[in-house]
C-alpha atoms as a PDB file:
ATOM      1  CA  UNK A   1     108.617 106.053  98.166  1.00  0.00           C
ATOM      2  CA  UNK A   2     109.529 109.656  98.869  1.00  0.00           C
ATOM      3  CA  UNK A   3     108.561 112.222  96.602  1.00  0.00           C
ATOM      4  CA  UNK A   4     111.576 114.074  96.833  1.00  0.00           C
ATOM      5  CA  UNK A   5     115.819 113.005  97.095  1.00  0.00           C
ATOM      6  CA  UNK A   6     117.873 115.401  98.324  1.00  0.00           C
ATOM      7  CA  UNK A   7     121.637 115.474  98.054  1.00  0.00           C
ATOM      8  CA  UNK A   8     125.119 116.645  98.178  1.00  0.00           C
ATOM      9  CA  UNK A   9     127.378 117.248  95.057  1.00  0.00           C
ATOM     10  CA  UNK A  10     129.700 119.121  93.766  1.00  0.00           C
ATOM     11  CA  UNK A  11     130.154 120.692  90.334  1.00  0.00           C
ATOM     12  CA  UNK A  12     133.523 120.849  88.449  1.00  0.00           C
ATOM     13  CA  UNK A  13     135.134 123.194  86.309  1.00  0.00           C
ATOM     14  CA  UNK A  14     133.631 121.722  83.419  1.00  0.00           C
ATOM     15  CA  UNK A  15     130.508 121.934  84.633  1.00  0.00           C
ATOM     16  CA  UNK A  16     130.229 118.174  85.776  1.00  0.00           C
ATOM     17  CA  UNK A  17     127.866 117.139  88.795  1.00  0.00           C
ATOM     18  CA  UNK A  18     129.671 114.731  91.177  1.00  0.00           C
ATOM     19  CA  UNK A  19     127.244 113.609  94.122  1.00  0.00           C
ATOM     20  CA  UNK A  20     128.757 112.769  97.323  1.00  0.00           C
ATOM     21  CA  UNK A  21     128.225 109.476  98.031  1.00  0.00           C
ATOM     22  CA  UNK A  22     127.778 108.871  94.446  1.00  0.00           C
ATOM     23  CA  UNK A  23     126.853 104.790  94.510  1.00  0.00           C
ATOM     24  CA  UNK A  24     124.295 105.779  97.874  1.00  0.00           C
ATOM     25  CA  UNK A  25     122.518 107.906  95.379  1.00  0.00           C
ATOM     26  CA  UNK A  26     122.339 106.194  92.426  1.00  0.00           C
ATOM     27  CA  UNK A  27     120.480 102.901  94.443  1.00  0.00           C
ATOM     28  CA  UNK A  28     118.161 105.621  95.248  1.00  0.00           C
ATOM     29  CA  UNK A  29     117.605 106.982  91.826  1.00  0.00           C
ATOM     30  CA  UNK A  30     117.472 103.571  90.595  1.00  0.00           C
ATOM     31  CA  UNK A  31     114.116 102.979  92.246  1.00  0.00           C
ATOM     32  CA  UNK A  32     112.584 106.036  90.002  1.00  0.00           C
ATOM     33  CA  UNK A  33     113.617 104.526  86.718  1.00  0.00           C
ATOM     34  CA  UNK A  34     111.731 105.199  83.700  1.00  0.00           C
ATOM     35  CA  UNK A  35     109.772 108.272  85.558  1.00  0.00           C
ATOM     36  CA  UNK A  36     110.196 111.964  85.050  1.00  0.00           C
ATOM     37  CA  UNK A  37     111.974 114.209  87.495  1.00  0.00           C
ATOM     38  CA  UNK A  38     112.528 117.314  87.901  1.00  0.00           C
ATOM     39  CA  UNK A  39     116.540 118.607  88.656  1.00  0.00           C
ATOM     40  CA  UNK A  40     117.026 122.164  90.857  1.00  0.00           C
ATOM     41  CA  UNK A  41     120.805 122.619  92.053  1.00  0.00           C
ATOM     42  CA  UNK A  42     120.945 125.168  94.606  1.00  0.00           C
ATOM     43  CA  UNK A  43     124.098 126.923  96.379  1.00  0.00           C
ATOM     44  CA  UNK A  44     125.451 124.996  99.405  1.00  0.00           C
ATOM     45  CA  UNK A  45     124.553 126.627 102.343  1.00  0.00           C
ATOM     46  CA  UNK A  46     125.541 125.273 105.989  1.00  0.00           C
ATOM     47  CA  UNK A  47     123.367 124.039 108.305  1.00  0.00           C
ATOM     48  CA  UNK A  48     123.730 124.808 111.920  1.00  0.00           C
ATOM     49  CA  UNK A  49     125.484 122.212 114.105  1.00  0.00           C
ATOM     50  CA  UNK A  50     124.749 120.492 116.891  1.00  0.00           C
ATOM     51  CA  UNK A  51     126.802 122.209 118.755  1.00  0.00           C
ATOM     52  CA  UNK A  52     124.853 125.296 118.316  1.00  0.00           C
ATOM     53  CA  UNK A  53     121.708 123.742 119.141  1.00  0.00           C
ATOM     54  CA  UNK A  54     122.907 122.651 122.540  1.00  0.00           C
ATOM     55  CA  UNK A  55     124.432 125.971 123.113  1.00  0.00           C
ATOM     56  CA  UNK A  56     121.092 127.811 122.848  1.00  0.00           C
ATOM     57  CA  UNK A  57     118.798 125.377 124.101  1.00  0.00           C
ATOM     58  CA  UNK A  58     121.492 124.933 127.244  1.00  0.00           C
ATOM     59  CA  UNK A  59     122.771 128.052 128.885  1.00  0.00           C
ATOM     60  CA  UNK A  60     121.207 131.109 126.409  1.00  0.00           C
ATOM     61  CA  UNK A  61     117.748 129.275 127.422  1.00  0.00           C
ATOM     62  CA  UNK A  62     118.675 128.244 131.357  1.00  0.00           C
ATOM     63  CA  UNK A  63     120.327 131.928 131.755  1.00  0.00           C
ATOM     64  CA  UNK A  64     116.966 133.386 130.082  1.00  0.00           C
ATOM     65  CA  UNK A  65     114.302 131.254 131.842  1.00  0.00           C
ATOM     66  CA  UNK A  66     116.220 131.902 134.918  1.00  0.00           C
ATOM     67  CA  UNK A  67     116.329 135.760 134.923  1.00  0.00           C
ATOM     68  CA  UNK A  68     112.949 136.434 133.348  1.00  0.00           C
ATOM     69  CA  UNK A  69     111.084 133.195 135.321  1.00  0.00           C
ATOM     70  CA  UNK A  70     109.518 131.825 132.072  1.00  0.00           C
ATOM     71  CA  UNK A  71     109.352 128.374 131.030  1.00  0.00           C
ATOM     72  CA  UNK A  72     111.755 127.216 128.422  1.00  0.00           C
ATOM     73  CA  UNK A  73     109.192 126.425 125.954  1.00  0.00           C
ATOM     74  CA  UNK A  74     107.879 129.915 126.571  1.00  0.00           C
ATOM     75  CA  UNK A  75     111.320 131.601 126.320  1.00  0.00           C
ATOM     76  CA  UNK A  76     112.446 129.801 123.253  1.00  0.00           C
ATOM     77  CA  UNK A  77     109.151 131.446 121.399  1.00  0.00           C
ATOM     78  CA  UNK A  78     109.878 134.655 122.968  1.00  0.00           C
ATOM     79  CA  UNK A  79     113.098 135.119 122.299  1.00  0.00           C
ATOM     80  CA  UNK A  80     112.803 133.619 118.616  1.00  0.00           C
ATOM     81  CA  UNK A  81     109.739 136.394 118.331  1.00  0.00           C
ATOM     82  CA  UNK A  82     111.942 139.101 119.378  1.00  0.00           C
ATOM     83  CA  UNK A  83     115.363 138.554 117.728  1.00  0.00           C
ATOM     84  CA  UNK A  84     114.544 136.407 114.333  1.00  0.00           C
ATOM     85  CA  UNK A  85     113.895 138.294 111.320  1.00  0.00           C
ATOM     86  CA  UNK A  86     110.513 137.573 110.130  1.00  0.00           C
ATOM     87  CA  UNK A  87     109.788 135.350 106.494  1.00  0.00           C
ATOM     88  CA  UNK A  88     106.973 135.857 104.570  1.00  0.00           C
ATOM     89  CA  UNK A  89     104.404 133.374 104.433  1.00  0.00           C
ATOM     90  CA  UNK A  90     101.430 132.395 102.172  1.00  0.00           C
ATOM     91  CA  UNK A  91      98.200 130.265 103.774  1.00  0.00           C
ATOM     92  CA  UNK A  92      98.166 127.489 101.571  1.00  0.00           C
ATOM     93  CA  UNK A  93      94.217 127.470 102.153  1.00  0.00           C
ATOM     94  CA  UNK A  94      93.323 131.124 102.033  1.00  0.00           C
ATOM     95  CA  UNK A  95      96.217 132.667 100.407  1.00  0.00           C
ATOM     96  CA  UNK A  96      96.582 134.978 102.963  1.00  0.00           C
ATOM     97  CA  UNK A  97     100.383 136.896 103.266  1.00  0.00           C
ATOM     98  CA  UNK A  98     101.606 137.250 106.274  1.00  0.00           C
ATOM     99  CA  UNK A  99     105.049 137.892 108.020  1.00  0.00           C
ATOM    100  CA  UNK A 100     106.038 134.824 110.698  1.00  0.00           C
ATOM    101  CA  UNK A 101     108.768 133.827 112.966  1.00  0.00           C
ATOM    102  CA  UNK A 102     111.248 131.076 111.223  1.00  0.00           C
ATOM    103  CA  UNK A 103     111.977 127.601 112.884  1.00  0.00           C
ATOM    104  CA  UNK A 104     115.193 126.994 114.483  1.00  0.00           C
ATOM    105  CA  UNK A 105     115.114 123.920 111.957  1.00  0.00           C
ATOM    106  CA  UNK A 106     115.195 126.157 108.788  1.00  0.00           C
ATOM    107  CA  UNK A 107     118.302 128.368 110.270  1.00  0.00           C
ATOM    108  CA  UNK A 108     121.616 128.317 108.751  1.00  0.00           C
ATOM    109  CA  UNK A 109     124.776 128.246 110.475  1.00  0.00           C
ATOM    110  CA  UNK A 110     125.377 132.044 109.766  1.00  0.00           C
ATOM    111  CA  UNK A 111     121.646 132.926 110.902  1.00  0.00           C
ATOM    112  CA  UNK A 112     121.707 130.853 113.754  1.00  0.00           C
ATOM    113  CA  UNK A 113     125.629 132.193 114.961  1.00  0.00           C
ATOM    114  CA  UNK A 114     123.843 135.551 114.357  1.00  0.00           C
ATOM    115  CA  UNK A 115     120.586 134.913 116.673  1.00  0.00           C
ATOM    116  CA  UNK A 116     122.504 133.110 119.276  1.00  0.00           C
ATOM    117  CA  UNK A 117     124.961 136.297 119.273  1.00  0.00           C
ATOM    118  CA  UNK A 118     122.252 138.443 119.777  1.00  0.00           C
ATOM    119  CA  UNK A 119     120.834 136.652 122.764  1.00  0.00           C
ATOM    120  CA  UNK A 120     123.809 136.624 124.456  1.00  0.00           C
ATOM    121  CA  UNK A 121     124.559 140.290 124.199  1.00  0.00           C
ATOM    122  CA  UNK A 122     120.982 141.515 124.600  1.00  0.00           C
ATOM    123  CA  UNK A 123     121.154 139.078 127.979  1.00  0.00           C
ATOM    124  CA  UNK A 124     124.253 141.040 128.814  1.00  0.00           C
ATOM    125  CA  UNK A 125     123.049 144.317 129.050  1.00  0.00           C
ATOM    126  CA  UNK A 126     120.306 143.512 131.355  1.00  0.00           C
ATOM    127  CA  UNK A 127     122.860 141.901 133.465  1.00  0.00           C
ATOM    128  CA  UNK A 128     122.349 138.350 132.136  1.00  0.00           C
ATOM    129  CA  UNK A 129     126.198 136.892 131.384  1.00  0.00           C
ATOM    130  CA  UNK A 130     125.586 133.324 129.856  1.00  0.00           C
ATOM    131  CA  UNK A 131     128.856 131.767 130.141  1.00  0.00           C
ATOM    132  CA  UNK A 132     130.726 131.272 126.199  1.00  0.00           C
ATOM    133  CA  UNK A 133     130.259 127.630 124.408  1.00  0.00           C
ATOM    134  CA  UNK A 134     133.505 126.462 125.659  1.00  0.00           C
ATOM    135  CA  UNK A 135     133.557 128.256 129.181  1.00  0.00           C
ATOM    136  CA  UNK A 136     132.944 125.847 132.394  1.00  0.00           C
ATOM    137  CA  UNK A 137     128.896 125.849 133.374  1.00  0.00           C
ATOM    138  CA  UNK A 138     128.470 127.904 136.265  1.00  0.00           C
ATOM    139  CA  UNK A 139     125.446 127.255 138.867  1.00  0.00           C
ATOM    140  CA  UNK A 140     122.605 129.728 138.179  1.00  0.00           C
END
């Protein structure tokens, strides 16, 4: 059994929790009866699609390993190093703070829209033009 259960809902104007997919849930919650849980409610935020994952790791990433002849592994990490804002981070043995580049997985829509952006435009004035989402692939 997980440790955690994660889920959608939305609040009323009276205040009322309504869970999206309310009977899904409730199975799920049934299988912790009689424990002790902890509630947080947190502001929706939206997570980045699928489309913009196959945007970036398509042409931003083929127009990127193309130009500068690194592997796409390698220019993922690069470019990720040089255009993400940094998060702090704890060591959870040492304690140590440190600054460190985010996953692509713990992105937003907005901060991923905002990174891909970037990319694009920082490709364009080195003379890099990655085609738009919706424009025809060209050969590279």
């Amino acid at each position: 059994m997980s440790d955690s259960i994660v889920f959608e809902a939305e609040i009323d104007d009276a205040g009322k929790l309504h869970p999206v997919g309310a009977k899904a849930i409730r199975a799920r919650l049934a299988r912790w009866r009689g424990r002790k849980a902890w509630v947080t409610v947190a502001k929706y935020v939206k997570r980045k699609s699928n489309n913009q994952l196959a945007y970036f790791h398509g042409p931003v990433l083929d127009y990127w390993s193309e130009f500068t002849g690194y592997e796409r592994d390698e220019m993922k990490v690069e470019l990720k190093d040089a255009w993400l804002p940094k998060v702090p981070f704890v060591n959870r043995i040492t304690g140590e703070e440190s600054q460190c580049v985010p996953s692509l997985a713990d992105l937003t829509s907005e901060q991923m829209s905002t990174f891909i952006s970037r990319c694009v435009k920082e490709a364009a004035l080195i003379g890099v033009n990655i085609p738009g989402p919706d424009d025809p692939p060209e050969a590279l």
